[in-house]
Protein backbone atom coordinates (compact mmCIF):
# COMPACT_ATOMS: atom_id res chain seq x y z
CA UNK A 1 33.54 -84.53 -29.01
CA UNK A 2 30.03 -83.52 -28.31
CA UNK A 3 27.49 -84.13 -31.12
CA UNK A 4 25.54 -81.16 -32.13
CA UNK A 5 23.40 -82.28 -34.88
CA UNK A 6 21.83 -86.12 -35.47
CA UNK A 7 20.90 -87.55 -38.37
CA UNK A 8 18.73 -90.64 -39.37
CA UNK A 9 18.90 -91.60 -43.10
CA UNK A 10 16.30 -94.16 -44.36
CA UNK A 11 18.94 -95.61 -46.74
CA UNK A 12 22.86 -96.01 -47.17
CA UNK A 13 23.53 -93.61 -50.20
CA UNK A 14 21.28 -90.83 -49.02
CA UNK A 15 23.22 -91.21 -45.78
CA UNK A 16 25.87 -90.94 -47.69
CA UNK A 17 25.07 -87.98 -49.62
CA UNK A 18 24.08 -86.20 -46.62
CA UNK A 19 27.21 -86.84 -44.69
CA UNK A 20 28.93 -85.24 -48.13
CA UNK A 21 26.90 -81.96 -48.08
CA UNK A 22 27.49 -82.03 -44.72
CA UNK A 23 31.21 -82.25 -44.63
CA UNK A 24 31.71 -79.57 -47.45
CA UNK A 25 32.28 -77.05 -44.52
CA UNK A 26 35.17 -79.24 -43.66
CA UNK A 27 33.56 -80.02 -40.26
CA UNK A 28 34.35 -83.69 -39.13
CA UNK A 29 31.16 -86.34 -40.10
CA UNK A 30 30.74 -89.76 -38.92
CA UNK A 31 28.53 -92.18 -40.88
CA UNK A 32 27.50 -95.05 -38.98
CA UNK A 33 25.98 -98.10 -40.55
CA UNK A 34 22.80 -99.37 -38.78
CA UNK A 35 22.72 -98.00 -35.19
CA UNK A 36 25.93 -98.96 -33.12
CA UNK A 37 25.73 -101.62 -30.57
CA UNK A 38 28.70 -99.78 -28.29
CA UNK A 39 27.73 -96.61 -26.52
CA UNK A 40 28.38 -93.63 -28.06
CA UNK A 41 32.09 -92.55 -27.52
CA UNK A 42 34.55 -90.41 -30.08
CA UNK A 43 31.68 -89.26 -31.80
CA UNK A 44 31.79 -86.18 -34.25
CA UNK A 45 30.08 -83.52 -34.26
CA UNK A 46 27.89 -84.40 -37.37
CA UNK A 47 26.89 -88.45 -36.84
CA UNK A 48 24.44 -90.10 -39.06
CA UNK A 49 23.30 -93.16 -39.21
CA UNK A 50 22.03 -95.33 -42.13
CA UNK A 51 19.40 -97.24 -42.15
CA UNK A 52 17.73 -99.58 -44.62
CA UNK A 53 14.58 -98.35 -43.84
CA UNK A 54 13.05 -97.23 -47.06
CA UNK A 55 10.56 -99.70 -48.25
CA UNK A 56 10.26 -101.86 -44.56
CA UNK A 57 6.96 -102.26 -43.04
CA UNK A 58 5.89 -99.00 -41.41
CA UNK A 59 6.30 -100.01 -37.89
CA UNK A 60 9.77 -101.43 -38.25
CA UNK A 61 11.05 -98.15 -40.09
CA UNK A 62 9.52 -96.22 -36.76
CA UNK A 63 10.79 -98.65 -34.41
CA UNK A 64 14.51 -98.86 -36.18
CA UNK A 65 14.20 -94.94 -36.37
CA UNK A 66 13.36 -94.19 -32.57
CA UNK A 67 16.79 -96.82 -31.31
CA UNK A 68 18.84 -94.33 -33.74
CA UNK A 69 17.54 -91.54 -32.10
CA UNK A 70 18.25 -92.55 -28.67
CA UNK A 71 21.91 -93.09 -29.26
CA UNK A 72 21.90 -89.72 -30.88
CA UNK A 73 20.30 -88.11 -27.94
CA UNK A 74 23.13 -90.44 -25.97
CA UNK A 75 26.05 -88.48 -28.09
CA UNK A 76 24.90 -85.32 -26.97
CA UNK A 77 22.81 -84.26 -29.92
CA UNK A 78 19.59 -81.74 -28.90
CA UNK A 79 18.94 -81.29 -32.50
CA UNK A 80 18.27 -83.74 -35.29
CA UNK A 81 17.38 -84.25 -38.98
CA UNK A 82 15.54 -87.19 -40.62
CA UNK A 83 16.68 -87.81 -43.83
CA UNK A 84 14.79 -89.17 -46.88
CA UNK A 85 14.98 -89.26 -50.61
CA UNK A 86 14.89 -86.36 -52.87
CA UNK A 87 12.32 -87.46 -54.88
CA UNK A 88 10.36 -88.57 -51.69
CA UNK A 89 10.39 -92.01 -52.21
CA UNK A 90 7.33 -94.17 -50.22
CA UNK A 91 4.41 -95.62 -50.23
CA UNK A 92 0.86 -94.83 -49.55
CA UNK A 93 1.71 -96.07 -45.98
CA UNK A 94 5.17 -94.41 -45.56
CA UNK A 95 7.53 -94.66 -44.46
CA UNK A 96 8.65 -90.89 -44.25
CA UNK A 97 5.74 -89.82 -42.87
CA UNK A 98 5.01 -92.16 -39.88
CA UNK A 99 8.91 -92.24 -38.82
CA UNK A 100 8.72 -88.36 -38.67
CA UNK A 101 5.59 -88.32 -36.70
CA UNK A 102 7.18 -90.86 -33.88
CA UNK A 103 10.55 -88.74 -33.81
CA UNK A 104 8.14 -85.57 -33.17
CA UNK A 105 6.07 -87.47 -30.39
CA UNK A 106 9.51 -88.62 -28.83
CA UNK A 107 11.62 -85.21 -28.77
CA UNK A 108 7.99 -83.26 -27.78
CA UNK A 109 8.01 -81.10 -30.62
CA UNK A 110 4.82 -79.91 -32.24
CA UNK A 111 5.62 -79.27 -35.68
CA UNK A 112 8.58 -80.12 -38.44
CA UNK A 113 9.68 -79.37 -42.12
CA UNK A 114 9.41 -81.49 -44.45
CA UNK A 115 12.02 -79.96 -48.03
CA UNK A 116 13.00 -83.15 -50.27
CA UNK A 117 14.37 -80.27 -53.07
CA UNK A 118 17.74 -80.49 -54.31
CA UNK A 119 18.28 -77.34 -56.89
CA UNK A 120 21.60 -78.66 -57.89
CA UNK A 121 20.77 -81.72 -58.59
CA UNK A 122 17.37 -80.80 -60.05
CA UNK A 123 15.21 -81.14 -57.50
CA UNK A 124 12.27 -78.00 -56.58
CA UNK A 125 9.47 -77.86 -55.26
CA UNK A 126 6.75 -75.27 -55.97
CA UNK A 127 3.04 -74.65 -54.33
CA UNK A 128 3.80 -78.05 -52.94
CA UNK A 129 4.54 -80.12 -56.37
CA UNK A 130 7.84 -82.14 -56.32
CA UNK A 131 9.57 -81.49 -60.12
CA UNK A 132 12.60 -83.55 -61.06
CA UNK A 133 14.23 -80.97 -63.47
CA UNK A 134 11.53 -79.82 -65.74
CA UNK A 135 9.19 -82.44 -65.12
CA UNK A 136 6.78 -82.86 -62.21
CA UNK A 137 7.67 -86.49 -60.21
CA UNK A 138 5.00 -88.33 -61.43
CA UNK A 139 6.08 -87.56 -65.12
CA UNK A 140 9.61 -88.17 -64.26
CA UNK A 141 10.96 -91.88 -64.69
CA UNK A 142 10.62 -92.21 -60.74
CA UNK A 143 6.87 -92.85 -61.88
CA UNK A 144 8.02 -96.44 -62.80
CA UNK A 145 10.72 -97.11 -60.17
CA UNK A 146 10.62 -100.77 -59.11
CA UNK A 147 9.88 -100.66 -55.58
CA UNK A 148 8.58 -97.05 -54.95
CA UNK A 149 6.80 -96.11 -58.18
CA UNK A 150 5.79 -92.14 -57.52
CA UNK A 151 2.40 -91.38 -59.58
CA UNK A 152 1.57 -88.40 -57.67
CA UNK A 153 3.46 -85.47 -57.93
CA UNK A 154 1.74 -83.17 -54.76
CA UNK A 155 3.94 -83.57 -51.35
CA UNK A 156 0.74 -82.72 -49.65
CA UNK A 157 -1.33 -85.09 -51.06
CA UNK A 158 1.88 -87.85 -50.61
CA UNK A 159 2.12 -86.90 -47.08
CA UNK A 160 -1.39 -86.45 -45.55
CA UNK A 161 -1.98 -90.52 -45.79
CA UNK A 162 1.09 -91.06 -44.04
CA UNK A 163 0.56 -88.86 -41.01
CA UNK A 164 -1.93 -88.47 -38.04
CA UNK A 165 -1.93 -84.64 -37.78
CA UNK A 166 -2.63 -81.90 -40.53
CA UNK A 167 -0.43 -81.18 -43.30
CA UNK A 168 0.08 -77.60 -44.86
CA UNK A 169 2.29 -75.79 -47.36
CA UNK A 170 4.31 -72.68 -46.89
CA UNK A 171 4.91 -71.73 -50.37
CA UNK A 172 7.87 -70.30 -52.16
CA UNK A 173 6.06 -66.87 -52.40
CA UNK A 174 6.47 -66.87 -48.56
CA UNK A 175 9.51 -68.37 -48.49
CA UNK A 176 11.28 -65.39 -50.36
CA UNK A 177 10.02 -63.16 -47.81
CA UNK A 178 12.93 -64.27 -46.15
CA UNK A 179 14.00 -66.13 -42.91
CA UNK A 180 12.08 -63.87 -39.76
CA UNK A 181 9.02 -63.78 -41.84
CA UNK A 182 8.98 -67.92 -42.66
CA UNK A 183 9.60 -68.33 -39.06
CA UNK A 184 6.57 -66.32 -38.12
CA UNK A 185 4.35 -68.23 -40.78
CA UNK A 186 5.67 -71.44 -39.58
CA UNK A 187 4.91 -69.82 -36.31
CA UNK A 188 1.13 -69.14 -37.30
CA UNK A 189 0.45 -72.60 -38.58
CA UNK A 190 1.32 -74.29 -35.57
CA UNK A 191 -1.16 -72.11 -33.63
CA UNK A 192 -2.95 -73.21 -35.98
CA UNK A 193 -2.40 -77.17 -35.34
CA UNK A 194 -0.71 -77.79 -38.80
CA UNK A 195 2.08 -80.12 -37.49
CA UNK A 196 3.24 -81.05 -40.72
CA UNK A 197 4.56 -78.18 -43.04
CA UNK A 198 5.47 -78.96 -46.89
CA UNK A 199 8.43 -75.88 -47.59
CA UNK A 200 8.87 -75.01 -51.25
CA UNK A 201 12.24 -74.42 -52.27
CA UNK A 202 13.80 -74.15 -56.34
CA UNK A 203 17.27 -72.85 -55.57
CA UNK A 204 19.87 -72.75 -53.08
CA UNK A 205 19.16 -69.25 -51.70
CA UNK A 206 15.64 -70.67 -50.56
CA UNK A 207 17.60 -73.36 -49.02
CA UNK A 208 19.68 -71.19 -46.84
CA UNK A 209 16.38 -68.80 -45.89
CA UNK A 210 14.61 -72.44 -44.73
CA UNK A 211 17.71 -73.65 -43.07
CA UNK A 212 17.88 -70.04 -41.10
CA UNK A 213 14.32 -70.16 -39.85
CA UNK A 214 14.45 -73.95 -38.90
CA UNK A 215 17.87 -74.43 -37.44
CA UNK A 216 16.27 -74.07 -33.78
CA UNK A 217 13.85 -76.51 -34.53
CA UNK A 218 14.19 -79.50 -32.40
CA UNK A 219 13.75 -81.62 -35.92
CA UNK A 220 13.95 -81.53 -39.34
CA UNK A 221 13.17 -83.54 -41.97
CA UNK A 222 14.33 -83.58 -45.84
CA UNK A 223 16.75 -84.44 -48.23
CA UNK A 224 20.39 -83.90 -47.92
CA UNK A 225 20.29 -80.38 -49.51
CA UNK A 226 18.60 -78.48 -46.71
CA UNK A 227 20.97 -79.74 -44.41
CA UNK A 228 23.94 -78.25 -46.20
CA UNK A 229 23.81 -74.87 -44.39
CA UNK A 230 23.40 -76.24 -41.17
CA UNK A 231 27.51 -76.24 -40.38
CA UNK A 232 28.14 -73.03 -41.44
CA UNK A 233 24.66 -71.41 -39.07
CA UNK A 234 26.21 -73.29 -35.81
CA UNK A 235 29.61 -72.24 -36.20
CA UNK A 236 28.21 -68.42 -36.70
CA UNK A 237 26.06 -69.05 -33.72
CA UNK A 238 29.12 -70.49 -31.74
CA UNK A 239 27.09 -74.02 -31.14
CA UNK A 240 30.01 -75.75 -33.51
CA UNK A 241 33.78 -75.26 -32.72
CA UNK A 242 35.85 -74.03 -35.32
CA UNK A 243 38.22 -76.33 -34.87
CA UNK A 244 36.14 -79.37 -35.45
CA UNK A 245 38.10 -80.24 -38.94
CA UNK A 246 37.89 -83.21 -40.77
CA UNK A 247 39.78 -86.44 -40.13
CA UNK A 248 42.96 -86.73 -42.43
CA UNK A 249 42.18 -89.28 -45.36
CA UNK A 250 43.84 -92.37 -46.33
CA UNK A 251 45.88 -93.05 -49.72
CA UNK A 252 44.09 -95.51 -51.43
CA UNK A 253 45.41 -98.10 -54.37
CA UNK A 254 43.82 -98.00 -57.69
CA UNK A 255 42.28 -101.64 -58.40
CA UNK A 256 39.11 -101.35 -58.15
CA UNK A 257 35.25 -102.68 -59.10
CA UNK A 258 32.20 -101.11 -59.55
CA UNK A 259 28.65 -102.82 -58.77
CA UNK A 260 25.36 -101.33 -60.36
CA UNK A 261 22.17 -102.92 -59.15
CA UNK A 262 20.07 -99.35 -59.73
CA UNK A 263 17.55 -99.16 -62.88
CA UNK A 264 17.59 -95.38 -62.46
CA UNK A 265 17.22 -93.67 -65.66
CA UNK A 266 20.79 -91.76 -64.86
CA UNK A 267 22.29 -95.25 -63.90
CA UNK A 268 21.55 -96.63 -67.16
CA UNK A 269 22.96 -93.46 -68.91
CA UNK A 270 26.10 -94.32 -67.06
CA UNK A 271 26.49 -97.73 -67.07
CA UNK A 272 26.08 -97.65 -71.07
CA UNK A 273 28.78 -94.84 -71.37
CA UNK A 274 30.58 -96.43 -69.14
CA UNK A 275 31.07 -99.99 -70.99
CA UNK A 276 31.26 -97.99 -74.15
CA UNK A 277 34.68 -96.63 -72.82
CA UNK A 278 35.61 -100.73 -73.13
CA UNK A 279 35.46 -100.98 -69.35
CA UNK A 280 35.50 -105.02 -68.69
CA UNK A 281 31.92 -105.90 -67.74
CA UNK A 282 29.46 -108.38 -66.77
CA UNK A 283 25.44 -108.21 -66.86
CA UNK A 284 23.71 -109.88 -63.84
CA UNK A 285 20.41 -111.88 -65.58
CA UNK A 286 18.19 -112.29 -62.02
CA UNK A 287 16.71 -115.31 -63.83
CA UNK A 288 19.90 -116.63 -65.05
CA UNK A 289 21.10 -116.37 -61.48
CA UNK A 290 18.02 -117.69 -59.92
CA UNK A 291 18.22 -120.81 -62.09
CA UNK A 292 21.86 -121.54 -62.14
CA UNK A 293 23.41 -119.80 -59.14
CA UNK A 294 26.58 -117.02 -58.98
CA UNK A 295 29.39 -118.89 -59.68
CA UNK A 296 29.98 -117.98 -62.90
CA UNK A 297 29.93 -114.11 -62.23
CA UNK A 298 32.50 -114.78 -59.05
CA UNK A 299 34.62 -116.92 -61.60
CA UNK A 300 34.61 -113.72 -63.84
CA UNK A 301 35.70 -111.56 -61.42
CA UNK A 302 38.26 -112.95 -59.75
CA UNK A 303 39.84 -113.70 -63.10
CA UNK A 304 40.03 -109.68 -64.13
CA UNK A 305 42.62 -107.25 -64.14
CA UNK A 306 41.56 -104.83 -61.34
CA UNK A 307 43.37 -101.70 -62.38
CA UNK A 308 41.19 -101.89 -65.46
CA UNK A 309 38.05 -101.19 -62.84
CA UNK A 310 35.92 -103.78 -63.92
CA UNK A 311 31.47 -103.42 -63.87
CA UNK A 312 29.04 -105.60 -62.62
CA UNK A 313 25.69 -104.33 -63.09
CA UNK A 314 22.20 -105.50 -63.32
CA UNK A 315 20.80 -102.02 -64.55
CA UNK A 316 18.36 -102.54 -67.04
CA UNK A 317 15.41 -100.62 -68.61
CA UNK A 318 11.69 -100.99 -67.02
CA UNK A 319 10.21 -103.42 -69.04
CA UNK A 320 12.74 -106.02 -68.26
CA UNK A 321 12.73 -105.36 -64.74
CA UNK A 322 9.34 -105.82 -64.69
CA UNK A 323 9.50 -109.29 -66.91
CA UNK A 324 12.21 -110.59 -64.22
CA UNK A 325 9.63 -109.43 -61.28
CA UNK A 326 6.69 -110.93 -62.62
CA UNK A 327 8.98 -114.13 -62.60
CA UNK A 328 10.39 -113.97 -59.11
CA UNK A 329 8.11 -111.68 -57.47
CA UNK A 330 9.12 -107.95 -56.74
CA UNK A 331 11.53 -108.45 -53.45
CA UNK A 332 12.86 -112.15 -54.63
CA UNK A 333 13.92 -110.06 -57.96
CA UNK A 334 15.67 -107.51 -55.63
CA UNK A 335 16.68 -109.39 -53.07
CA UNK A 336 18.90 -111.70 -55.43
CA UNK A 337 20.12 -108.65 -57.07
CA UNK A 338 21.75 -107.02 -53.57
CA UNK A 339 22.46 -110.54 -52.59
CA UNK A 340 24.72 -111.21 -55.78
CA UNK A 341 26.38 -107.86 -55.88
CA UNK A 342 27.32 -107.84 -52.11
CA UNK A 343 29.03 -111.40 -52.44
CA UNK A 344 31.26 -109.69 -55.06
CA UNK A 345 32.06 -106.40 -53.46
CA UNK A 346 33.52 -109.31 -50.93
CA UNK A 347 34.82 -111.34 -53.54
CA UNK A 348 36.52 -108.27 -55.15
CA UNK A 349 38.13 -106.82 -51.84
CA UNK A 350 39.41 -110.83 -51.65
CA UNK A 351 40.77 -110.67 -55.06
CA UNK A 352 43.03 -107.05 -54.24
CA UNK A 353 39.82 -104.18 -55.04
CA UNK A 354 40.68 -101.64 -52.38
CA UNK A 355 38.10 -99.04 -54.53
CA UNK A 356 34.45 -100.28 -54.14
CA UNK A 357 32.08 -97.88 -56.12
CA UNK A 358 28.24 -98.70 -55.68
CA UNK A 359 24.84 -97.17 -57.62
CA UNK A 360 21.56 -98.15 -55.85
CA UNK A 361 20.33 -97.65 -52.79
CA UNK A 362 19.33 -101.19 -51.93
CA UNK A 363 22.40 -102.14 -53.63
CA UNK A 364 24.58 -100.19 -51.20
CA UNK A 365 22.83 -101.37 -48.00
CA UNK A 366 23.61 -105.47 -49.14
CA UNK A 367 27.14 -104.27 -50.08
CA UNK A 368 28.27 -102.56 -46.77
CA UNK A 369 26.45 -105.13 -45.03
CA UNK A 370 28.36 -108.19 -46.65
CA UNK A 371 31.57 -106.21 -45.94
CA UNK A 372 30.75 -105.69 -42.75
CA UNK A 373 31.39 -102.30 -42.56
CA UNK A 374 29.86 -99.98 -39.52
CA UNK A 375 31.81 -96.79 -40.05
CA UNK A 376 32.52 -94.37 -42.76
CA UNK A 377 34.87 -91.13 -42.41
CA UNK A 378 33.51 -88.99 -45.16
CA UNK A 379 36.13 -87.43 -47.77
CA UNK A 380 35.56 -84.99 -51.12
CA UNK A 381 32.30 -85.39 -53.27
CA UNK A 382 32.55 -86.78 -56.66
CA UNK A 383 29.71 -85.24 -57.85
CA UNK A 384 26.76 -83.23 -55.57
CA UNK A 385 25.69 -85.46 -52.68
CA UNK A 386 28.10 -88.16 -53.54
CA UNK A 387 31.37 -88.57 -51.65
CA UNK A 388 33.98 -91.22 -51.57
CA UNK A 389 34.18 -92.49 -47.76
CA UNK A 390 36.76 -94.54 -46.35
CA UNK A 391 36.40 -97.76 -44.15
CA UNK A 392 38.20 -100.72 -42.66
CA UNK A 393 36.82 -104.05 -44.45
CA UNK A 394 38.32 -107.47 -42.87
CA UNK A 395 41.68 -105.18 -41.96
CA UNK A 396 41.82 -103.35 -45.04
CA UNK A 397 41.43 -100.04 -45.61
CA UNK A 398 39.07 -99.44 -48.49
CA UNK A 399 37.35 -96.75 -50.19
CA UNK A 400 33.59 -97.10 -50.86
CA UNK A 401 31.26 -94.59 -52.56
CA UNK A 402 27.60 -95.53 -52.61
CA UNK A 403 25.48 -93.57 -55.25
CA UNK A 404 22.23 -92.91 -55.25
CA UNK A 405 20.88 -94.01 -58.71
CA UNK A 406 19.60 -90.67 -59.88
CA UNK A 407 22.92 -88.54 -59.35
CA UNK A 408 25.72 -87.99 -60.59
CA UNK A 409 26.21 -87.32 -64.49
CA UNK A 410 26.79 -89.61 -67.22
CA UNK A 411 30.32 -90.14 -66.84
CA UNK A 412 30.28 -90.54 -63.00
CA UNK A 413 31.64 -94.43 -62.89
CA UNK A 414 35.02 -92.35 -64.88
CA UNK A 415 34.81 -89.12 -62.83
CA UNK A 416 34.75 -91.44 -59.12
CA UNK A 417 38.26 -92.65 -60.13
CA UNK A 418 39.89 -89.59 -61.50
CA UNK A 419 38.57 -88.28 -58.25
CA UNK A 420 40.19 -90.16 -55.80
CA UNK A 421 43.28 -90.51 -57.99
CA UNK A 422 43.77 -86.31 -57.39
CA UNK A 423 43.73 -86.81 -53.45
């Protein structure tokens, strides 16, 4: 089946949460993990591919993103949609920024969008300023995150470092105007050499009015939520086939183990309600494990009732994360984090765990990895932007949700289960 729209996440839960909005219109969506190495055959006609891209050196991110985009092109796909956090997670340098550029300077194409908001999860954006609820991002807790700390709270001012070409706004007074007359303002900045456009957007209906206007654009770049009406605009324009249905699902056993290795202010919300429910758990101490190894937490694991969906988590507030950094060093802190968790997602599926539910983006990317795990058929969201998927792990059939630290609400590590229990 011939790909219509390609998508390039820059890491493995907003992949994931795109594929979900995506697949809401019950069209089929493939997630692949890291570019294939086979050509592209039985492809779907929504692919995306994760990267772990995030927080790489600038040039790697660009030169990862431009081998995804030539197997998309490959698949068939003339359209395409570069994914990245909704609370625009980078650095001075980028990477969102310099990978968009290099996919506009491959496909030809003079100008793109960029629209991290999210209404329903709480993301807007207004004259240009990123809020997470009612706070702007740099008063939000992403201003301490460990790896991507957001002090500024201005998508303009974020971007402009990042990119070679101008950056302007269209803002949500515009917007509301509706879709013909945000085309033609799009229209009017390009003559006017603004390459880079910053849309405002603080509910859904501004979603759908950006999505209208930009849906013939050869790319587009945001968050998962401006993708969502994409489906439902190609089937109206015939591009999509109405028959292009989801995969059926596996049924799925209930042991099961969940891994936390996100600090997220949410993700400590639900780890603590979680363990208050008297969930079995374990707390990963990076220095404990960088002194003394991880045989104690496989020991622990292996050793658990599965059905009682046992946690492993190495959430904790800021100023420990900071007192285990300052330690190790930033990436040796992280990086013996994802290392530990993924050897237990493995260690888990080993012991029987045929459920695998992960919070943290990094976290995610070390888990599949370790499980070696290259495709995902996407099934029903757990919360917005967070599906269960299903996968083949060593020959067996497991399902796998990866979470993005921020979503879900405080009783999402009880509301995963339940989920997949209903199907």
């Amino acid at each position: 089946m011939t790909t219509i729209l390609g998508c390039i996440a820059d890491d493995f839960t907003g992949a994931t949460d795109l594929a979900g909005l995506l697949a809401r219109r019950g069209v089929r969506v493939s997630l692949r993990i890291g570019v294939p190495s086979e050509p592209p055959t039985h492809t779907s006609p929504f692919e995306v591919i994760a990267l772990k891209s995030r927080t790489i050196p600038a040039s790697d991110a660009v030169s990862e993103a431009l081998i995804a985009l030539d197997w998309l092109r490959r698949a068939g796909a003339q359209r395409f949609f570069w994914k990245y956090c909704s609370t625009f997670d980078s650095t001075d340098e980028g990477n969102i920024g310099p990978v968009a550029e290099a996919l506009m300077n491959e496909l030809g194409t003079e100008q793109t969008i960029y629209c991290p908001a999210f209404p329903e999860n709480g993301r807007s954006i207004f004259m240009g300023n990123l809020f997470v609820g009612q706070q702007l991002l740099s008063e939000s807790p992403m201003k301490d995150h460990p790896l991507t700390p957001m002090r500024d709270s201005n998508l303009i001012r974020l971007l402009a470092p990042q990119v070679t070409r101008p950056v302007g706004l269209v803002d949500r007074l515009a917007v509301a105007k509706g879709a013909t007359a945000l085309r033609a303002r799009l229209d009017s900045l390009k003559l006017q050499g603004i390459a880079h456009v910053v849309v405002d957007a603080v509910a859904d209906e501004d979603l759908s009015i950006i999505a209208e206007a930009c849906r013939d654009m050869p790319l587009i770049t945001g968050g998962s939520a401006i993708a969502m009406p994409l489906p439902a605009l190609y089937l109206a324009d015939g591009r999509l086939s109405a028959d292009a249905v989801k995969r059926s699902l596996p049924k799925i056993g209930k042991s099961t183990v969940i891994l936390s290795g996100s600090c997220s202010a949410m993700t400590i919300i639900q780890v603590a309600a979680y363990i208050k429910l008297g969930a079995p758990s374990y707390r990963l101490d990076p220095l404990e494990i960088a002194k003394s190894g991880s045989a104690s937490v496989f020991a622990w694991l292996t050793a658990q009732d599965l059905t009682k969906a046992p946690i492993i988590y190495a959430t904790a507030d800021p100023t420990s994360v900071k007192a285990a950094q300052e330690v190790l060093g930033i990436e040796a802190a992280g990086e013996l984090i994802e290392n530990t968790l993924a050897a237990c997602a493995v260690v888990g599926r080993d012991a029987g765990a045929c459920r695998i539910i992960v919070a943290g983006g990094e976290t995610s990317g070390a888990v599949t990895k370790a499980l070696s795990v290259s495709q995902l058929d996407i099934g029903e969201e757990i919360a917005p932007g967070v599906p269960w998927t299903f996968c083949v792990s060593d020959d067996v059939q497991i399902a796998l949700t990866l979470k993005s630290g921020n979503f879900g609400s405080k009783t999402f590590f009880v509301d995963a289960q339940k989920k997949l229990d209903a199907e």
